[in-house]
N, C-alpha and C. Protein backbone atom coordinates (compact mmCIF):
# COMPACT_ATOMS: atom_id res chain seq x y z
N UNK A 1 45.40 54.72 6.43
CA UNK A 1 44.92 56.07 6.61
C UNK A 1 44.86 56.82 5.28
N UNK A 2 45.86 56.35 4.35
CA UNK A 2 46.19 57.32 3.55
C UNK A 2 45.08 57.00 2.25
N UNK A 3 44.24 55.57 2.38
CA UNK A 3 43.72 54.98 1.61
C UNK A 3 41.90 55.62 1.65
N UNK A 4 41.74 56.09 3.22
CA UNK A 4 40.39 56.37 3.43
C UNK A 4 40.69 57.85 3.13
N UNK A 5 41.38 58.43 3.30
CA UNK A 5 41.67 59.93 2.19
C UNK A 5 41.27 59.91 0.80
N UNK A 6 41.98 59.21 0.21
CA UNK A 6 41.49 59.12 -1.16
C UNK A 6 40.18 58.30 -1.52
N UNK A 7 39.26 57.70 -0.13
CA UNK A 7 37.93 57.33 -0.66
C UNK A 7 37.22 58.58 -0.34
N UNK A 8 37.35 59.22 0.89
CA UNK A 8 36.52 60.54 1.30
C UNK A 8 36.43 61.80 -0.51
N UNK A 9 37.78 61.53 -0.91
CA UNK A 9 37.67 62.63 -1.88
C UNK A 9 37.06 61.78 -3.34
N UNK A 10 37.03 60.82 -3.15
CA UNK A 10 35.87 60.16 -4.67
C UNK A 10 34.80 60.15 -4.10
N UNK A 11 34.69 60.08 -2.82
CA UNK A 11 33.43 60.39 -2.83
C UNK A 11 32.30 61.52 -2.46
N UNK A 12 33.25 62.52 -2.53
CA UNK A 12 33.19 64.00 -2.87
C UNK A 12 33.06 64.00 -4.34
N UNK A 13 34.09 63.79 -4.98
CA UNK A 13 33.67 64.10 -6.57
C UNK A 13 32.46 63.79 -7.33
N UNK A 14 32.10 62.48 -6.22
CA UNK A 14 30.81 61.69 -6.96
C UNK A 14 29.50 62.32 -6.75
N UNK A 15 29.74 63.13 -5.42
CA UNK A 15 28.47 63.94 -4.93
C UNK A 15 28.50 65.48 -5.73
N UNK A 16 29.61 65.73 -5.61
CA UNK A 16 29.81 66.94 -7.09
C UNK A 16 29.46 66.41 -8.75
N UNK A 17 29.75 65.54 -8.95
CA UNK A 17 29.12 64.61 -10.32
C UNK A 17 27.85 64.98 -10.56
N UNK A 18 27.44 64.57 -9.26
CA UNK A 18 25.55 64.17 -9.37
C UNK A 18 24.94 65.47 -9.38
N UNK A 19 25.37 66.97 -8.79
CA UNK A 19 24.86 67.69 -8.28
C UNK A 19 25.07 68.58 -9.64
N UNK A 20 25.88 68.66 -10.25
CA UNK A 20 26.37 68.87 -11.82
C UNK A 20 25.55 68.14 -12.92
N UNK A 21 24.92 67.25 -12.68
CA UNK A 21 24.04 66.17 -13.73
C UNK A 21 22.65 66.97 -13.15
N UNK A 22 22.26 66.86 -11.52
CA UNK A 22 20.95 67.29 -11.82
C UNK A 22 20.67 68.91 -12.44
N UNK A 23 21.72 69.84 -12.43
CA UNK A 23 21.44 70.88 -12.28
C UNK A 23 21.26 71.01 -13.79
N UNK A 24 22.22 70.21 -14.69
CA UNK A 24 22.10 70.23 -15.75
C UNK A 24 20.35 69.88 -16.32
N UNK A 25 20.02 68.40 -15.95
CA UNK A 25 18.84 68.14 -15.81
C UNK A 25 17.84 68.81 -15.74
N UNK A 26 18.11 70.03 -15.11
CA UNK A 26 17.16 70.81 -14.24
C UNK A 26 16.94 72.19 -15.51
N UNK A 27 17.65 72.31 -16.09
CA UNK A 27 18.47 73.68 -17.30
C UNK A 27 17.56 73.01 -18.26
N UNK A 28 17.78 71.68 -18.66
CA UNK A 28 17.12 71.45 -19.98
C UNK A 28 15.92 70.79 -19.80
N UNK A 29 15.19 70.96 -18.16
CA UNK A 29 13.99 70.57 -18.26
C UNK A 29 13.41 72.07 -18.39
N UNK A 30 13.48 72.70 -18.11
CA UNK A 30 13.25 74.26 -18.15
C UNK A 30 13.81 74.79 -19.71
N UNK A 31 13.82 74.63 -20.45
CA UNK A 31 14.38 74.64 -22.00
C UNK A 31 12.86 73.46 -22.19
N UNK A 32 12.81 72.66 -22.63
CA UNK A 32 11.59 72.16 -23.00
C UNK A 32 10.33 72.62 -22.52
N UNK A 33 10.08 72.96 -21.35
CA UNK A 33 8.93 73.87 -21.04
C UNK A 33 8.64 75.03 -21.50
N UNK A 34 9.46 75.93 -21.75
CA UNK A 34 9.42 77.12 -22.45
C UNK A 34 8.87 76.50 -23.76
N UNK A 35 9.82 75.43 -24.52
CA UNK A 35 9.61 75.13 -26.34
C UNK A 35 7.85 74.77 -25.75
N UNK A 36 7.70 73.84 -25.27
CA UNK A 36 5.71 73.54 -25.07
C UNK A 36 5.13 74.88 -24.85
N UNK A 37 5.27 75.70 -24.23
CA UNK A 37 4.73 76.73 -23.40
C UNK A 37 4.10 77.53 -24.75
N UNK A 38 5.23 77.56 -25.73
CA UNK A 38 5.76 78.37 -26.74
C UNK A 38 4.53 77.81 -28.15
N UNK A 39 4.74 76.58 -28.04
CA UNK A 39 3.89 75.55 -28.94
C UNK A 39 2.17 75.64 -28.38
N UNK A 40 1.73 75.55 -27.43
CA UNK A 40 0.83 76.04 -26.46
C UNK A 40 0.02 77.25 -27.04
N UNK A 41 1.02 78.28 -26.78
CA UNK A 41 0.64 79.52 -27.49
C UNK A 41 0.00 79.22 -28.51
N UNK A 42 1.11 79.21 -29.20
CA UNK A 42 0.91 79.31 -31.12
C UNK A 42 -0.66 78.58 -31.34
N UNK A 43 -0.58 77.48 -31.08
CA UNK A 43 -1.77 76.41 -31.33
C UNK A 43 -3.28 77.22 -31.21
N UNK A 44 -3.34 78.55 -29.44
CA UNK A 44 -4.02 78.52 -29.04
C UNK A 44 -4.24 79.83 -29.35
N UNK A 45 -3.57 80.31 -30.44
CA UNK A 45 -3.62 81.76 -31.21
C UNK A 45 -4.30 81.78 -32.80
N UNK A 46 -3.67 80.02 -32.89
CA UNK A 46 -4.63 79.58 -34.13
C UNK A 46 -6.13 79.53 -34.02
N UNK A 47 -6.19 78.82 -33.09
CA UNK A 47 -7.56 78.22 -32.39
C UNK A 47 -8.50 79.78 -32.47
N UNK A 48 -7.89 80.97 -31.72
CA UNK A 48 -8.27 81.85 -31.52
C UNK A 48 -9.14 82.05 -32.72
N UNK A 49 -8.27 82.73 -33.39
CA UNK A 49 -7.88 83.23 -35.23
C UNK A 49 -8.90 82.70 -36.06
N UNK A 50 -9.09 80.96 -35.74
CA UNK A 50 -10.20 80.45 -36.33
C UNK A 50 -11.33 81.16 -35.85
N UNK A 51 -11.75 80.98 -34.77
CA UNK A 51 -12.78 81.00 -34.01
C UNK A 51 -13.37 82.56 -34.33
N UNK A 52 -12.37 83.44 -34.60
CA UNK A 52 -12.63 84.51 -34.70
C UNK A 52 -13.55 84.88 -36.46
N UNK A 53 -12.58 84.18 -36.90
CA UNK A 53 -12.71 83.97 -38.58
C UNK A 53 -14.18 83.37 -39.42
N UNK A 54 -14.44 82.29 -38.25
CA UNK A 54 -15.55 81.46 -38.56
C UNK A 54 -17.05 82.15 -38.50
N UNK A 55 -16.98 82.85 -36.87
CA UNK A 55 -17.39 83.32 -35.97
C UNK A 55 -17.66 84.81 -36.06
N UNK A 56 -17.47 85.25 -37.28
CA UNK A 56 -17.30 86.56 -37.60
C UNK A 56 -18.58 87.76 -36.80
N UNK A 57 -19.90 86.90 -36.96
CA UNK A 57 -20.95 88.03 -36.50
C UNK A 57 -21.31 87.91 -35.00
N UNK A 58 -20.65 86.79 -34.65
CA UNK A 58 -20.82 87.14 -33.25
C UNK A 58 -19.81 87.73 -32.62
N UNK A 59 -20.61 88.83 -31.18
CA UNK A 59 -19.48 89.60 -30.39
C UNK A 59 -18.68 89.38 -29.60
C-alpha cells in the first residue's frame, strides 16, 4: 500500500514537471516572436525608407 503512495506522488511530480517545461516553452516561444515581429518591422521600415527615397516624385 505504502509503495503505490509513493508511485501516485511521482507521478504527480512528473505531471507538474511537464506542465512547468511546457509553460516555460510556451514564455520563450512568445520571446522569439516578439524578437521576429520586431526584425519584421525594422526590415519593412527600411524597405519603406527606400522606396520612399528612390521613389521620390511619385505620390
Amino acid at each position: 500500500m505504502k509503495r503505490r503512495g509513493v508511485q501516485i506522488i511521482e507521478e504527480a511530480l512528473l505531471i507538474l514537471v511537464a506542465l512547468i517545461a511546457i509553460a516555460l516553452t510556451m514564455g520563450v516561444a512568445t520571446g522569439v516572436q516578439e524578437k521576429v515581429n520586431e526584425i519584421i518591422q525594422k526590415v519593412w521600415e527600411s524597405l519603406d525608407w527606400l522606396f520612399k527615397t528612390t521613389f521620390y516624385f511619385l505620390p
